[in-house]
C-alpha atoms as a PDB file:
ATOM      1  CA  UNK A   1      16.962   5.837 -10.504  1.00  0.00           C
ATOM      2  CA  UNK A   2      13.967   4.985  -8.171  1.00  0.00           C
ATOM      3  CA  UNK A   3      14.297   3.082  -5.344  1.00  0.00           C
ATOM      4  CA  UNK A   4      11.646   0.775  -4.115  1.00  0.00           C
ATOM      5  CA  UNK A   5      10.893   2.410  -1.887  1.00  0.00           C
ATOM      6  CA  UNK A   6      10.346   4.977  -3.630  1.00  0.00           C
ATOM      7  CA  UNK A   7       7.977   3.148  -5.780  1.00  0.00           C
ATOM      8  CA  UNK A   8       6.123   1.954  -2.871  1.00  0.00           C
ATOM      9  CA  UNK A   9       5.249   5.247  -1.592  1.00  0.00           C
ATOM     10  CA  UNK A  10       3.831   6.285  -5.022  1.00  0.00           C
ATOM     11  CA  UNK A  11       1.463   3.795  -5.204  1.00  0.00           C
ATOM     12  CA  UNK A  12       0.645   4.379  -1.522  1.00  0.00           C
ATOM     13  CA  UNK A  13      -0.308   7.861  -2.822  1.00  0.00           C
ATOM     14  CA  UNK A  14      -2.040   6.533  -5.779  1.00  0.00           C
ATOM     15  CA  UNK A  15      -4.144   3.647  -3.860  1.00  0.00           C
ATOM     16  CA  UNK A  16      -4.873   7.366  -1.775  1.00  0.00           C
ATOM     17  CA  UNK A  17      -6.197   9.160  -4.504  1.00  0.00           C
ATOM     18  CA  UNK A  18      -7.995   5.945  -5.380  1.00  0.00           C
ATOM     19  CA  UNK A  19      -9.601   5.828  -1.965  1.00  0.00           C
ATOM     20  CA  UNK A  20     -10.981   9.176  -1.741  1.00  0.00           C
ATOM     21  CA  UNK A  21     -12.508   8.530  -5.112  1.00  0.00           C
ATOM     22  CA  UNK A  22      -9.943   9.015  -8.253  1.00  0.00           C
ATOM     23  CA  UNK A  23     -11.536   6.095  -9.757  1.00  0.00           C
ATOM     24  CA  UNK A  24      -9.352   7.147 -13.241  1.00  0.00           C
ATOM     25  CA  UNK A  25      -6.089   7.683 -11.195  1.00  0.00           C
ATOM     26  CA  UNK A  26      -4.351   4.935 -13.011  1.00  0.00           C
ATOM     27  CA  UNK A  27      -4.688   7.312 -15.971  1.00  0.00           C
ATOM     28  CA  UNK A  28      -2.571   9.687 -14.353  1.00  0.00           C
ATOM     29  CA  UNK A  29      -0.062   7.325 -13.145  1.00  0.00           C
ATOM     30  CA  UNK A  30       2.578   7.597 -16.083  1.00  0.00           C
ATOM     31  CA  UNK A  31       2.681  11.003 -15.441  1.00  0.00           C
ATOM     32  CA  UNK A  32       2.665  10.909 -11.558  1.00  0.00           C
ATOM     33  CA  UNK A  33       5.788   8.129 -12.008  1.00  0.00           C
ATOM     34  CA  UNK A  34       7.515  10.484 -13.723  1.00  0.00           C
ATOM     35  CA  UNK A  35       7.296  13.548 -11.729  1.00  0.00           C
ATOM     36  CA  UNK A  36       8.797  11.167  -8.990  1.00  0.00           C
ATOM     37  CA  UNK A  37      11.329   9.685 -11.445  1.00  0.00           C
ATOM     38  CA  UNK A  38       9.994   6.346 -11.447  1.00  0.00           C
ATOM     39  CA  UNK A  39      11.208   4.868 -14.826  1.00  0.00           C
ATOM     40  CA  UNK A  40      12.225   1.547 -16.718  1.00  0.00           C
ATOM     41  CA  UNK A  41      12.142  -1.243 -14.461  1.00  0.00           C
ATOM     42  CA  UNK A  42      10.819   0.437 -11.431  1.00  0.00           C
ATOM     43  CA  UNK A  43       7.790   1.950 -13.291  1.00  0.00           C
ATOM     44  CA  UNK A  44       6.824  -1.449 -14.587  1.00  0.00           C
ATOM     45  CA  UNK A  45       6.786  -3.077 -10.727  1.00  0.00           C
ATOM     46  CA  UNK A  46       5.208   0.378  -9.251  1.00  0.00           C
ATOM     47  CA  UNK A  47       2.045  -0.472 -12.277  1.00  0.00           C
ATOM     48  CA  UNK A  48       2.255  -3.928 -11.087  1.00  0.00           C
ATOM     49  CA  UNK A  49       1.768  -2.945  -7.222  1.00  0.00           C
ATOM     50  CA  UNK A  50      -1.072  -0.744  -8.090  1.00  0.00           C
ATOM     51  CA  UNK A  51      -3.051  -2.922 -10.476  1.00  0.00           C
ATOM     52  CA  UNK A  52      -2.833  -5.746  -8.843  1.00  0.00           C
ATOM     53  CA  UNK A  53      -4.067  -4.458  -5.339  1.00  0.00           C
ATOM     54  CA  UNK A  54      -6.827  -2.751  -6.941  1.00  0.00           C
ATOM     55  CA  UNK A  55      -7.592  -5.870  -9.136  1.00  0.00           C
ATOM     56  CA  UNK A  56      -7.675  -7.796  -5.483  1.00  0.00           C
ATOM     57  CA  UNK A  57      -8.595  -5.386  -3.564  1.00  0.00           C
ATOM     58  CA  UNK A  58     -12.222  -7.223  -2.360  1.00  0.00           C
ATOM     59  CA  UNK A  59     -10.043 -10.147  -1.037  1.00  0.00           C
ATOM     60  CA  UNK A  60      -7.496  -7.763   0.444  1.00  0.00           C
ATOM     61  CA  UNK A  61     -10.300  -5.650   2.382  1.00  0.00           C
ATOM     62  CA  UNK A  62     -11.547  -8.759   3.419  1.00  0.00           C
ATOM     63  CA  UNK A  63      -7.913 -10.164   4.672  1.00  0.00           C
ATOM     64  CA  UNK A  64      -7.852  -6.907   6.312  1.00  0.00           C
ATOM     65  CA  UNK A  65     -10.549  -6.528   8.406  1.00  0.00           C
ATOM     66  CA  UNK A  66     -10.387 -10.119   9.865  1.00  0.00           C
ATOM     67  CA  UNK A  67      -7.117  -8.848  11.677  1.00  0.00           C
ATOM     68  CA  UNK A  68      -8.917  -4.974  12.832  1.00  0.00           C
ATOM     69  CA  UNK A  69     -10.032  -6.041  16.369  1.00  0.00           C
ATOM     70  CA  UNK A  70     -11.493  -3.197  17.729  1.00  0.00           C
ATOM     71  CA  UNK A  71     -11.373  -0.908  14.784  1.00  0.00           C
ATOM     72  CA  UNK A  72     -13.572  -0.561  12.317  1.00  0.00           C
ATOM     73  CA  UNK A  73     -12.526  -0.671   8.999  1.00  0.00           C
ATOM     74  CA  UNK A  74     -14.354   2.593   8.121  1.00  0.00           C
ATOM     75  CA  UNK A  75     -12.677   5.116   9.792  1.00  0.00           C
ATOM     76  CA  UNK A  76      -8.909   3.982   9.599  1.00  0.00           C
ATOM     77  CA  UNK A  77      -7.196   7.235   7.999  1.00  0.00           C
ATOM     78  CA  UNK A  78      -7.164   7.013   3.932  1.00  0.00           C
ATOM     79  CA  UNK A  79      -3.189   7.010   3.996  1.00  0.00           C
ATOM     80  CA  UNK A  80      -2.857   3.928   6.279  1.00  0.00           C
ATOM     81  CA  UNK A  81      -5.618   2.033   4.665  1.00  0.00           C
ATOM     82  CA  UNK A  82      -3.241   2.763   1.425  1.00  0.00           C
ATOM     83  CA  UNK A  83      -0.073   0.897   3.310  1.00  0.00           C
ATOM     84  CA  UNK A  84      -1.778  -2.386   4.680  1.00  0.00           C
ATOM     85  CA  UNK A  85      -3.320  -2.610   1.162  1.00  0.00           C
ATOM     86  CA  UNK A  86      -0.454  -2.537  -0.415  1.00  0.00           C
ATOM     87  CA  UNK A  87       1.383  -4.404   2.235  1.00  0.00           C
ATOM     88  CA  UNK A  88      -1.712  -6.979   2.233  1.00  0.00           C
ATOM     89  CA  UNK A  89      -0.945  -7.476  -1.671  1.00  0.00           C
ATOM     90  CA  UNK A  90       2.524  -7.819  -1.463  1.00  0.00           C
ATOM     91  CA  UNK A  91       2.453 -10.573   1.494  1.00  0.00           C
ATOM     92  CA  UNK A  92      -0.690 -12.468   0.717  1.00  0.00           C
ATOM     93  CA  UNK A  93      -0.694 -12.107  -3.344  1.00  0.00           C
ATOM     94  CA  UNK A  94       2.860 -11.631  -3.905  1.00  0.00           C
ATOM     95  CA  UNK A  95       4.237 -14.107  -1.535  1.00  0.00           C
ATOM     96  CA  UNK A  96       7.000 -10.973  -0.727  1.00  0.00           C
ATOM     97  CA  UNK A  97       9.016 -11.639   2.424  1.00  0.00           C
ATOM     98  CA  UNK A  98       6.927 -10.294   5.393  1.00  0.00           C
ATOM     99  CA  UNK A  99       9.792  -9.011   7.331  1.00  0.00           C
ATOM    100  CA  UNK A 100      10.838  -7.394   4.072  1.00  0.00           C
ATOM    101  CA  UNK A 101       6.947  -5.551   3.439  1.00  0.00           C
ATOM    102  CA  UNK A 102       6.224  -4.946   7.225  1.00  0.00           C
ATOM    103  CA  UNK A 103       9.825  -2.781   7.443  1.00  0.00           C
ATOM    104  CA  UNK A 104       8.440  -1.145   4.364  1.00  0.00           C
ATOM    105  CA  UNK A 105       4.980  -0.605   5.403  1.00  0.00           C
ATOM    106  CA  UNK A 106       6.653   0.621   9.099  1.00  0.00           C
ATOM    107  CA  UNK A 107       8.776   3.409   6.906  1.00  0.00           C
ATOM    108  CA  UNK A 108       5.812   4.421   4.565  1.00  0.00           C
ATOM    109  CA  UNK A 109       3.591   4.888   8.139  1.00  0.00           C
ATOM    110  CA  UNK A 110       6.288   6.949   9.508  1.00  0.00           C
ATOM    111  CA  UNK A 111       6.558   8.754   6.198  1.00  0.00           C
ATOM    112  CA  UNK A 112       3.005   9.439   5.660  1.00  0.00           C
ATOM    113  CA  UNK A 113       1.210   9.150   8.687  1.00  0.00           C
ATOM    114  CA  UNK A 114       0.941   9.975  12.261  1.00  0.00           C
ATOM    115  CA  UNK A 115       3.051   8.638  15.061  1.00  0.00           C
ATOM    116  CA  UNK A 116       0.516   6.323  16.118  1.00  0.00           C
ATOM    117  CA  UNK A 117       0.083   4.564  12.772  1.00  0.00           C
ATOM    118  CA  UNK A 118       3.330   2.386  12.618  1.00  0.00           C
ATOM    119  CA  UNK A 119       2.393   0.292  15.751  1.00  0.00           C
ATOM    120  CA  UNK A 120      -0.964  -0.518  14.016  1.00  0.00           C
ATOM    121  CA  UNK A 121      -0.079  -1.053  10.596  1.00  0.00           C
ATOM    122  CA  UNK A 122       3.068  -3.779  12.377  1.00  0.00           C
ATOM    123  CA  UNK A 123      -0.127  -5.975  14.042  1.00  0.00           C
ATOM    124  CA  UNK A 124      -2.001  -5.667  11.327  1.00  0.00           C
ATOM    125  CA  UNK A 125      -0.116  -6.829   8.274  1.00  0.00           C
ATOM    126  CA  UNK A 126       2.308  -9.236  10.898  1.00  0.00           C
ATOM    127  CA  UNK A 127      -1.428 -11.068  11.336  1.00  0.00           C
ATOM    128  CA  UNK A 128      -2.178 -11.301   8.034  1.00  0.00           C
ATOM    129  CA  UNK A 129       1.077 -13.008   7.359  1.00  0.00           C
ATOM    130  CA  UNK A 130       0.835 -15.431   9.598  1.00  0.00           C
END
């Protein structure tokens, strides 16, 4: 069985796909779930996760870039836009822990993206929690 985690970095790879321009990924997603073994109860909260940031997903870009400083929102990689909008649901929609969805936005970053990503994605979503 699926972790959470496990989940999580699914939909990171989904809201990805999403991103670059998959419009019709969520078609694929059954079938994506199950080549990771995502099933039952973990395949219903992994939909969840990804159809609820992309139903939000104005309000969570906005959340987002009120936190950037000196970035702009434009050219932050694909993968770690993915991980503060899904971290973004899960704390401002979701009401999730933030401790709980920064450590799991921290492992996705160090996961998925380079060694500088962590630090940024931790200010980032920590802001938006507060």
């Amino acid at each position: 069985m699926a972790t959470r985690h496990q989940a999580r970095r699914a939909v990171v790879g989904l809201l990805y796909a999403y991103d670059l321009g998959n419009q019709n990924i969520a078609k694929y997603s059954d079938e994506i779930f199950e080549e990771e073994k995502i099933r039952n109860k973990q395949r219903e909260f992994s939909h969840g996760l990804f159809d609820g940031t992309i139903a939000d997903l104005e309000r969570i870009d906005t959340e987002i870039q009120k936190y950037l400083k000196e970035w702009n929102y434009g050219i932050i990689g694909k993968v770690e836009k993915a991980i503060l909008r899904l971290g973004a649901y899960e704390i401002l929609i979701l009401d999730v822990d933030r401790a709980i969805i920064i450590n799991e936005a921290l492992e996705l970053a160090k996961e998925l993206a380079d060694e500088k990503s962590p630090p940024f994605i931790n200010g980032v979503l920590d802001a938006i929690g507060k």
